[in-house]
PDB file of N, CA and C in Angstrom:
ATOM      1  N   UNK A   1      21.046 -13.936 -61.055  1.00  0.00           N
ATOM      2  CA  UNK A   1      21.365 -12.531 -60.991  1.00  0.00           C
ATOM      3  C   UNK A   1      20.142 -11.775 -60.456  1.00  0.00           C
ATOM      4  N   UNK A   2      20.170 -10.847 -59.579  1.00  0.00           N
ATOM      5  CA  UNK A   2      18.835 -10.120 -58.848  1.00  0.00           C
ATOM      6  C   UNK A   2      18.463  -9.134 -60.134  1.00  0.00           C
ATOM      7  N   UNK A   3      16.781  -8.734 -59.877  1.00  0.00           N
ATOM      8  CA  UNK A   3      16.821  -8.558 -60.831  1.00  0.00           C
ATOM      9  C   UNK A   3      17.011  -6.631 -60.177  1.00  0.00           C
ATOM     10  N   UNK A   4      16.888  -5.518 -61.391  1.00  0.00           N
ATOM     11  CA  UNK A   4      17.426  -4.714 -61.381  1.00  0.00           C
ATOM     12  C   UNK A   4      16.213  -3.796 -60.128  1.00  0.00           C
ATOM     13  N   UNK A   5      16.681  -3.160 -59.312  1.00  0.00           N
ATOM     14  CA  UNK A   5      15.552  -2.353 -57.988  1.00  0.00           C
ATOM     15  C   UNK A   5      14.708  -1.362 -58.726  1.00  0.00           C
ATOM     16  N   UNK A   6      13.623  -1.385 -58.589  1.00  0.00           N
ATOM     17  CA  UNK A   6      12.421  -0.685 -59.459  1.00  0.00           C
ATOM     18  C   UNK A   6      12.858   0.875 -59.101  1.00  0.00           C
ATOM     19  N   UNK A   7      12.475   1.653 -60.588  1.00  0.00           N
ATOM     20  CA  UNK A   7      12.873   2.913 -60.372  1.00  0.00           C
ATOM     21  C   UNK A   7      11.671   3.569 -59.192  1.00  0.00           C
ATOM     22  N   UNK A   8      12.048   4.856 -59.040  1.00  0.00           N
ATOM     23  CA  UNK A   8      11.737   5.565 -58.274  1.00  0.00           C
ATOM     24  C   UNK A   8      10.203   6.079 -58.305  1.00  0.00           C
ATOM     25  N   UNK A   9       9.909   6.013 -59.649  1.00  0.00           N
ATOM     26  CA  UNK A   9       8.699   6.602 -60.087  1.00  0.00           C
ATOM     27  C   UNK A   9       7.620   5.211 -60.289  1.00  0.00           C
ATOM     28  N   UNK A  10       8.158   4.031 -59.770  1.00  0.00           N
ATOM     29  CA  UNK A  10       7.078   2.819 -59.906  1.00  0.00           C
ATOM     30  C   UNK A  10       7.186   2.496 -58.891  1.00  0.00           C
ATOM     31  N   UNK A  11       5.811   2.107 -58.434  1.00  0.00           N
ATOM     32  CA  UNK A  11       4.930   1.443 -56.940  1.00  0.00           C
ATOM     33  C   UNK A  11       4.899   0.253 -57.443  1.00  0.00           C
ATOM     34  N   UNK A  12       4.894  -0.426 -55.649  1.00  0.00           N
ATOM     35  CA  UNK A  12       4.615  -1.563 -55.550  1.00  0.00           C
ATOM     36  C   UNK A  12       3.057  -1.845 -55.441  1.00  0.00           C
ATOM     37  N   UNK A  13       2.952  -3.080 -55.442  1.00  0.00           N
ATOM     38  CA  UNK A  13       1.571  -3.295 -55.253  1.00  0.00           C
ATOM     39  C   UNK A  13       1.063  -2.134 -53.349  1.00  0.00           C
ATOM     40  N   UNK A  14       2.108  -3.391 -52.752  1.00  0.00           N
ATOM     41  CA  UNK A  14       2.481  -3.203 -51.313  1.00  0.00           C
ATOM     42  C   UNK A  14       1.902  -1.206 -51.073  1.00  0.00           C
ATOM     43  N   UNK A  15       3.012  -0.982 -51.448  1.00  0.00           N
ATOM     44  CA  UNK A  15       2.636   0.429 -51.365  1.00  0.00           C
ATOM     45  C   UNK A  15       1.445   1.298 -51.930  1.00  0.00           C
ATOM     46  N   UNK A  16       0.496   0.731 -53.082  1.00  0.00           N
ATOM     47  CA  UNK A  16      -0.443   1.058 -53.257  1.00  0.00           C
ATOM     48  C   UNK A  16      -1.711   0.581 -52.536  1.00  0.00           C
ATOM     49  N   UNK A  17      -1.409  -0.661 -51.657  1.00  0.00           N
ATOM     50  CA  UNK A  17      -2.474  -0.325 -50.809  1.00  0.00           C
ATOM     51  C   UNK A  17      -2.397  -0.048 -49.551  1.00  0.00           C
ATOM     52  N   UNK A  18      -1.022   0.210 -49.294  1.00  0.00           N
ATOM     53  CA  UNK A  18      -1.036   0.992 -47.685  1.00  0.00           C
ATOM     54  C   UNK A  18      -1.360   2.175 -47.729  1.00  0.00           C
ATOM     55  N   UNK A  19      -1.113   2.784 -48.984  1.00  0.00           N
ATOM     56  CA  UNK A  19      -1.520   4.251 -49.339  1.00  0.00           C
ATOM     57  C   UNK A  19      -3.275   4.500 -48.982  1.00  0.00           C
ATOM     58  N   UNK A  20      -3.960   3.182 -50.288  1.00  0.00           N
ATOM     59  CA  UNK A  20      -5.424   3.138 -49.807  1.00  0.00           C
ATOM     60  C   UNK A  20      -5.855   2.896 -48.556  1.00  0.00           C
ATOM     61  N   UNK A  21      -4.764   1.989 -48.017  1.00  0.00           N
ATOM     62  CA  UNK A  21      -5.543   1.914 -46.784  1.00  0.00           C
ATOM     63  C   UNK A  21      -5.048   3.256 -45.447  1.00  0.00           C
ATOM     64  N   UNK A  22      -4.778   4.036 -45.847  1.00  0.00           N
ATOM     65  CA  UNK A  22      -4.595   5.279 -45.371  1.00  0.00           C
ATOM     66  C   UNK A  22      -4.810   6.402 -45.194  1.00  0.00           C
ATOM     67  N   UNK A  23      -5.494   6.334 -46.435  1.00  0.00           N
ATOM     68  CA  UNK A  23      -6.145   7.821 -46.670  1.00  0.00           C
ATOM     69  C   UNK A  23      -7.419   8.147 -46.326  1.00  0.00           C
ATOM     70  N   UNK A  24      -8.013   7.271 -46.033  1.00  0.00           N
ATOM     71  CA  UNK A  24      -9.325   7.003 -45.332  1.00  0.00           C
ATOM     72  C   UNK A  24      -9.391   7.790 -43.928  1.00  0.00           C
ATOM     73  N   UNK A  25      -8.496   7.141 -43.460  1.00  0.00           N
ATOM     74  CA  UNK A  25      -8.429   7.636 -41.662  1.00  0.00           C
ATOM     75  C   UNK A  25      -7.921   8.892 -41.240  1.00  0.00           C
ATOM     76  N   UNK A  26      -6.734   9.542 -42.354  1.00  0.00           N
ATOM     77  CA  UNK A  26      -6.737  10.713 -42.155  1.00  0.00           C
ATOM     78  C   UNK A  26      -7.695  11.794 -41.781  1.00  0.00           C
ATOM     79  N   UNK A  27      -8.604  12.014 -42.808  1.00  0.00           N
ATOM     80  CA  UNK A  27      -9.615  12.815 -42.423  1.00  0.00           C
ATOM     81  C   UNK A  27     -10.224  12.364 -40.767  1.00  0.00           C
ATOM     82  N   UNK A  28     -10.821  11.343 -40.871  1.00  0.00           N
ATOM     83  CA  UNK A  28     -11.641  10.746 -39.651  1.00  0.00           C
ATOM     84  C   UNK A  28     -10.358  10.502 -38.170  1.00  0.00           C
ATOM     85  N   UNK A  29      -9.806  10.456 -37.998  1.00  0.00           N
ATOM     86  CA  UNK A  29      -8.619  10.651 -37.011  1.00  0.00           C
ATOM     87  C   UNK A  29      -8.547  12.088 -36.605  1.00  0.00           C
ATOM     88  N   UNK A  30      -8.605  12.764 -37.891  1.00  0.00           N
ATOM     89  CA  UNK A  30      -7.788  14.377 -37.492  1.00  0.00           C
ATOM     90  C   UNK A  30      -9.627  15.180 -36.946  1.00  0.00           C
ATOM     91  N   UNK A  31     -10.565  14.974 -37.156  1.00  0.00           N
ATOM     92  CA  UNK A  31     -11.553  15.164 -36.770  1.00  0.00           C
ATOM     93  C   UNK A  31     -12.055  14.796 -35.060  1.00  0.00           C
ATOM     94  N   UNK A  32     -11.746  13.707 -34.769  1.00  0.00           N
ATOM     95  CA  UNK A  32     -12.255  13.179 -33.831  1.00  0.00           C
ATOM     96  C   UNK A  32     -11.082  13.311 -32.634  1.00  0.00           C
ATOM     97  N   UNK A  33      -9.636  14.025 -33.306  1.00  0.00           N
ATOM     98  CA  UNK A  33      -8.974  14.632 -32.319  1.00  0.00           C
ATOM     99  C   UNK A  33      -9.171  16.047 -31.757  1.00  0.00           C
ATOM    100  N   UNK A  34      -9.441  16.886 -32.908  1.00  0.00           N
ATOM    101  CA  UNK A  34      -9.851  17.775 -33.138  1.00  0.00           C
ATOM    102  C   UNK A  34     -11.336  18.332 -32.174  1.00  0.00           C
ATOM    103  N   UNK A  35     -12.184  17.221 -32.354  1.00  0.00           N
ATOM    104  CA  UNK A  35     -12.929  17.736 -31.390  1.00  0.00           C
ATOM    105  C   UNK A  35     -12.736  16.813 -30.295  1.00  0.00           C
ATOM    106  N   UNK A  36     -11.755  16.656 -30.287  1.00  0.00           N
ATOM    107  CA  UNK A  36     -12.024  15.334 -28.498  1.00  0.00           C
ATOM    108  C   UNK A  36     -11.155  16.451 -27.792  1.00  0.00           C
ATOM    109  N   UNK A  37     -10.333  17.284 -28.407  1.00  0.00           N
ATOM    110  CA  UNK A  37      -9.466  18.416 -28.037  1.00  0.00           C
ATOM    111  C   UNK A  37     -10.574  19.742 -27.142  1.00  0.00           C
ATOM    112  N   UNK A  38     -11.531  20.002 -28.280  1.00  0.00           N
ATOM    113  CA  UNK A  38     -12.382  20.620 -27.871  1.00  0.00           C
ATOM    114  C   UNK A  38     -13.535  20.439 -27.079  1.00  0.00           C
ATOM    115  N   UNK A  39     -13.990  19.160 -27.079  1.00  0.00           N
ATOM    116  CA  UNK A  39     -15.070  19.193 -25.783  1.00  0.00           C
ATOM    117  C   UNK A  39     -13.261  18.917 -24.285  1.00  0.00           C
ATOM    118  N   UNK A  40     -12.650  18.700 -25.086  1.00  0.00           N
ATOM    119  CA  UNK A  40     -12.363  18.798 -22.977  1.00  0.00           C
ATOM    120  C   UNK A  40     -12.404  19.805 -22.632  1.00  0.00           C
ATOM    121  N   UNK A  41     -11.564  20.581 -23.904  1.00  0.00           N
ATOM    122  CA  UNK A  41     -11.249  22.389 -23.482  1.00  0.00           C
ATOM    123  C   UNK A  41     -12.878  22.817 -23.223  1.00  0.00           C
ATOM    124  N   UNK A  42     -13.639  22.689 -23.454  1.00  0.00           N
ATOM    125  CA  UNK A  42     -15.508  23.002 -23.087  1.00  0.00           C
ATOM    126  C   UNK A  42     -15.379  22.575 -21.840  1.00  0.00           C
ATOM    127  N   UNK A  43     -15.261  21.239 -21.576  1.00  0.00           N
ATOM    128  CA  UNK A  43     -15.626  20.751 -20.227  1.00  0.00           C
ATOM    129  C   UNK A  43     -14.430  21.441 -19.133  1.00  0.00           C
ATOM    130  N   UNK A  44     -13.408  21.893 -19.130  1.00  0.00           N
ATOM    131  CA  UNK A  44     -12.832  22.491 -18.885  1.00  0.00           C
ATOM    132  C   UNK A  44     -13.107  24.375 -18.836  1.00  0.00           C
ATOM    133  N   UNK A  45     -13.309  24.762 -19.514  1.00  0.00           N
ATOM    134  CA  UNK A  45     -13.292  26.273 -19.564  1.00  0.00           C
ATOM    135  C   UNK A  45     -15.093  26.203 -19.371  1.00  0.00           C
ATOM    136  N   UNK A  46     -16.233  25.406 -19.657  1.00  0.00           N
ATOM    137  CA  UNK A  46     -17.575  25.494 -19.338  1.00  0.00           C
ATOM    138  C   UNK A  46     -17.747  26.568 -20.698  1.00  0.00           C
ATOM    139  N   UNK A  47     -17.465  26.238 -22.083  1.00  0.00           N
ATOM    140  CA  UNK A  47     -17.933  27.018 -22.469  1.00  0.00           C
ATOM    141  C   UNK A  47     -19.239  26.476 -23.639  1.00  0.00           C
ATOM    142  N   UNK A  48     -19.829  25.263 -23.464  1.00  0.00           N
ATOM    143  CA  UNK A  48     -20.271  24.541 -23.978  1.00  0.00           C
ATOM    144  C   UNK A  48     -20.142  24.192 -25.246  1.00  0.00           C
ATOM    145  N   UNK A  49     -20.716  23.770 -26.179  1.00  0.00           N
ATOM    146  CA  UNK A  49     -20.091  23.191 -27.979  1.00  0.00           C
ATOM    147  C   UNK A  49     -19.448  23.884 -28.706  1.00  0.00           C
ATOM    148  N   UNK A  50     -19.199  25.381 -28.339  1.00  0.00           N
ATOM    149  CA  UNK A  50     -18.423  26.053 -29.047  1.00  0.00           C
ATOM    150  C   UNK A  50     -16.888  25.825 -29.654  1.00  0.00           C
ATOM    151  N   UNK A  51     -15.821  25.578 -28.818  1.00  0.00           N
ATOM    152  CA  UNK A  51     -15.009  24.738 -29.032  1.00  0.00           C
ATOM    153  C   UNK A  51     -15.303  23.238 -29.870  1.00  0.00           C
ATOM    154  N   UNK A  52     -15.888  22.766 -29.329  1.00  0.00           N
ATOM    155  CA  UNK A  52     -15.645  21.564 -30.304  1.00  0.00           C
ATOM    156  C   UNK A  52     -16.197  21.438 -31.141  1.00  0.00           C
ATOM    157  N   UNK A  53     -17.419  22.204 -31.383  1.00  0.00           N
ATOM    158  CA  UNK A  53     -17.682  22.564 -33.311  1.00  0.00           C
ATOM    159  C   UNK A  53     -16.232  23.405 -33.575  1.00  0.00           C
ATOM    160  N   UNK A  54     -15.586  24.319 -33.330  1.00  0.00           N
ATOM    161  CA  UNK A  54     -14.952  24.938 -33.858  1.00  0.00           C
ATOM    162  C   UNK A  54     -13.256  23.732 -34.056  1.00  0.00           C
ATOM    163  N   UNK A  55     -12.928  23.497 -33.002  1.00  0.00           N
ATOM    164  CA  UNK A  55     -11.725  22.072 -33.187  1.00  0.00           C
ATOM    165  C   UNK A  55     -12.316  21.161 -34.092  1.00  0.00           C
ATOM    166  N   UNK A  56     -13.243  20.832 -33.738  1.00  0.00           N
ATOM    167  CA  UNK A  56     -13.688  19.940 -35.220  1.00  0.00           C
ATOM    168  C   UNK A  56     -13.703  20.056 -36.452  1.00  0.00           C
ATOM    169  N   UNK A  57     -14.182  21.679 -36.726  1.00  0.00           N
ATOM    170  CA  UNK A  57     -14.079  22.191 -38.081  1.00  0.00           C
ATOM    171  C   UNK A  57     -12.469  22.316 -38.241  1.00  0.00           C
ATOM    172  N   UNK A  58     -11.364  22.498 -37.574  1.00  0.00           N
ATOM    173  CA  UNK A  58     -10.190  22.793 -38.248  1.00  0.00           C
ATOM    174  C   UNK A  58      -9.783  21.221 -38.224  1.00  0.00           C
ATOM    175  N   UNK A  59     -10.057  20.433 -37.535  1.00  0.00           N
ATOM    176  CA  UNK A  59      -9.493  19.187 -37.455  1.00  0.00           C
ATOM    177  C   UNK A  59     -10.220  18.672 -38.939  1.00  0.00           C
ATOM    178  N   UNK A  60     -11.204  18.864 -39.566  1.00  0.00           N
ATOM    179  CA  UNK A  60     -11.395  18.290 -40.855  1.00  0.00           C
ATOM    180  C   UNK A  60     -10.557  19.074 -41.588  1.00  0.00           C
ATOM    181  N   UNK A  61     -10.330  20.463 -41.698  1.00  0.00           N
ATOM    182  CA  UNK A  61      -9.727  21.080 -42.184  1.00  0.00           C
ATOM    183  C   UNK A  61      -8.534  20.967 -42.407  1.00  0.00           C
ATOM    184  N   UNK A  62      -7.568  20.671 -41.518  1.00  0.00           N
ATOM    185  CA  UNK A  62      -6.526  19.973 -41.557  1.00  0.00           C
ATOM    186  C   UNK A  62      -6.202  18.658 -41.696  1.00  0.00           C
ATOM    187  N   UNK A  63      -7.481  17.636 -41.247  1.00  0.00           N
ATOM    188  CA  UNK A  63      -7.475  16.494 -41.976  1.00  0.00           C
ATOM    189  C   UNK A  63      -7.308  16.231 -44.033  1.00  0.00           C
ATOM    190  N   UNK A  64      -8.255  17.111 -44.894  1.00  0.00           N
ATOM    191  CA  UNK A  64      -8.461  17.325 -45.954  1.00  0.00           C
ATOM    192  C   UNK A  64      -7.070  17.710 -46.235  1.00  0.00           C
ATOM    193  N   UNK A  65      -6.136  18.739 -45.755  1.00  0.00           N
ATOM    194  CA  UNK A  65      -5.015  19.490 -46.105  1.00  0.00           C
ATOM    195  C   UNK A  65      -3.831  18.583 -46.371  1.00  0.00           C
ATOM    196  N   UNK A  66      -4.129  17.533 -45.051  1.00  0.00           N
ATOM    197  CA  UNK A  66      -2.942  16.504 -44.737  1.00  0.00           C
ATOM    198  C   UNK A  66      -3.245  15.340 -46.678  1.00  0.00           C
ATOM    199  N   UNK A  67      -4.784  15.377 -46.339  1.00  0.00           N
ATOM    200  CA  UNK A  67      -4.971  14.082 -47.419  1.00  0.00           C
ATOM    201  C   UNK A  67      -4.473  14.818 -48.901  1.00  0.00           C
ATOM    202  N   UNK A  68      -4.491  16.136 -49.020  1.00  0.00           N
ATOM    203  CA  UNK A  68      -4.539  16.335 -50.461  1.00  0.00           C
ATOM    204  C   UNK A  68      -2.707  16.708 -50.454  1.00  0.00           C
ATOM    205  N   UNK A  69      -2.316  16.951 -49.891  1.00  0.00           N
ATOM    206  CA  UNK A  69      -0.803  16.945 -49.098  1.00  0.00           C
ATOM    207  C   UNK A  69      -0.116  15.774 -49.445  1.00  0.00           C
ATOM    208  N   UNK A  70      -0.756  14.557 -49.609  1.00  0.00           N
ATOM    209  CA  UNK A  70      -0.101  13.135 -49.648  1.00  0.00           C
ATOM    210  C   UNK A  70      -0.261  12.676 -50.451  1.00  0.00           C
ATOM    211  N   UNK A  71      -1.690  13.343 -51.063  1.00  0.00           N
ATOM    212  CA  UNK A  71      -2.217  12.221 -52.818  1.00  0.00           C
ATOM    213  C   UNK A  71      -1.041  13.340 -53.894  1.00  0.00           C
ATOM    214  N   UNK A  72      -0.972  14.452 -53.387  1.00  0.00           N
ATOM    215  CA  UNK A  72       0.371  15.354 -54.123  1.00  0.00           C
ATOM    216  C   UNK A  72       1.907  14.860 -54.502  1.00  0.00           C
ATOM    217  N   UNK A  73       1.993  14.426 -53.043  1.00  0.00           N
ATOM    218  CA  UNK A  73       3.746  13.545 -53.012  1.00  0.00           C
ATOM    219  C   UNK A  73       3.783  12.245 -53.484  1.00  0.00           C
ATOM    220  N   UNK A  74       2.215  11.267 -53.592  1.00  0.00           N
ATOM    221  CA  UNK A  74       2.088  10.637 -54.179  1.00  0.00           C
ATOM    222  C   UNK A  74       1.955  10.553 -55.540  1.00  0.00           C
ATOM    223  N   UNK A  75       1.470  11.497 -56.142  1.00  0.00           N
ATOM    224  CA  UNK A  75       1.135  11.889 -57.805  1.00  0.00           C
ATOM    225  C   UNK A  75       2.705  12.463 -58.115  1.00  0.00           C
ATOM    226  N   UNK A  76       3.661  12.954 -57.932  1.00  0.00           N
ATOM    227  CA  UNK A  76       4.549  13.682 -58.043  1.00  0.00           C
ATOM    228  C   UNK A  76       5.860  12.299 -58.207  1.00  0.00           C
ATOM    229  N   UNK A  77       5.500  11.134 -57.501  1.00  0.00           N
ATOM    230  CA  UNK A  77       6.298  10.722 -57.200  1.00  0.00           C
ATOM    231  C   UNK A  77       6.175   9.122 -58.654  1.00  0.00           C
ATOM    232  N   UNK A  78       5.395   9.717 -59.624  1.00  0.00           N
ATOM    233  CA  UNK A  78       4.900   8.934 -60.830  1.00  0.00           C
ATOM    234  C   UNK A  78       5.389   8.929 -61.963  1.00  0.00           C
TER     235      UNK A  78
END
């Protein structure tokens, strides 16, 4: 007889470490788009680091938002 499908509010192993292995890169992904966004727009518009300190700062910013965004739906989902 199978046995009964785990409720809703229990993780798998599986899923607890795709989670770990995920949350890491968020931040560092959304950063390094963030400013790869902004030095082109620099190299483009000539306006030198301004842009891409500034894309960079929202790209962590929104990196952090995304991560605390997910450890939420993750905690919620316990």
């Amino acid at each position: 007889m199978p046995s009964d499908p785990p409720s809703k509010g229990t993780r798998t192993l599986v899923q607890i470490l795709a989670l770990a292995m995920e949350l890491p890169v968020i931040p560092v992904a959304a950063v390094l788009i963030g400013g790869g966004l902004g030095y082109l727009l620099d190299k483009w518009l000539h306006t030198g680091p301004f842009l891409t300190l500034t894309f960079g700062v929202l790209g962590f910013a929104a990196g952090i938002r995304e991560l605390v965004r997910r450890l939420k739906i993750n905690h919620d989902d316990q």
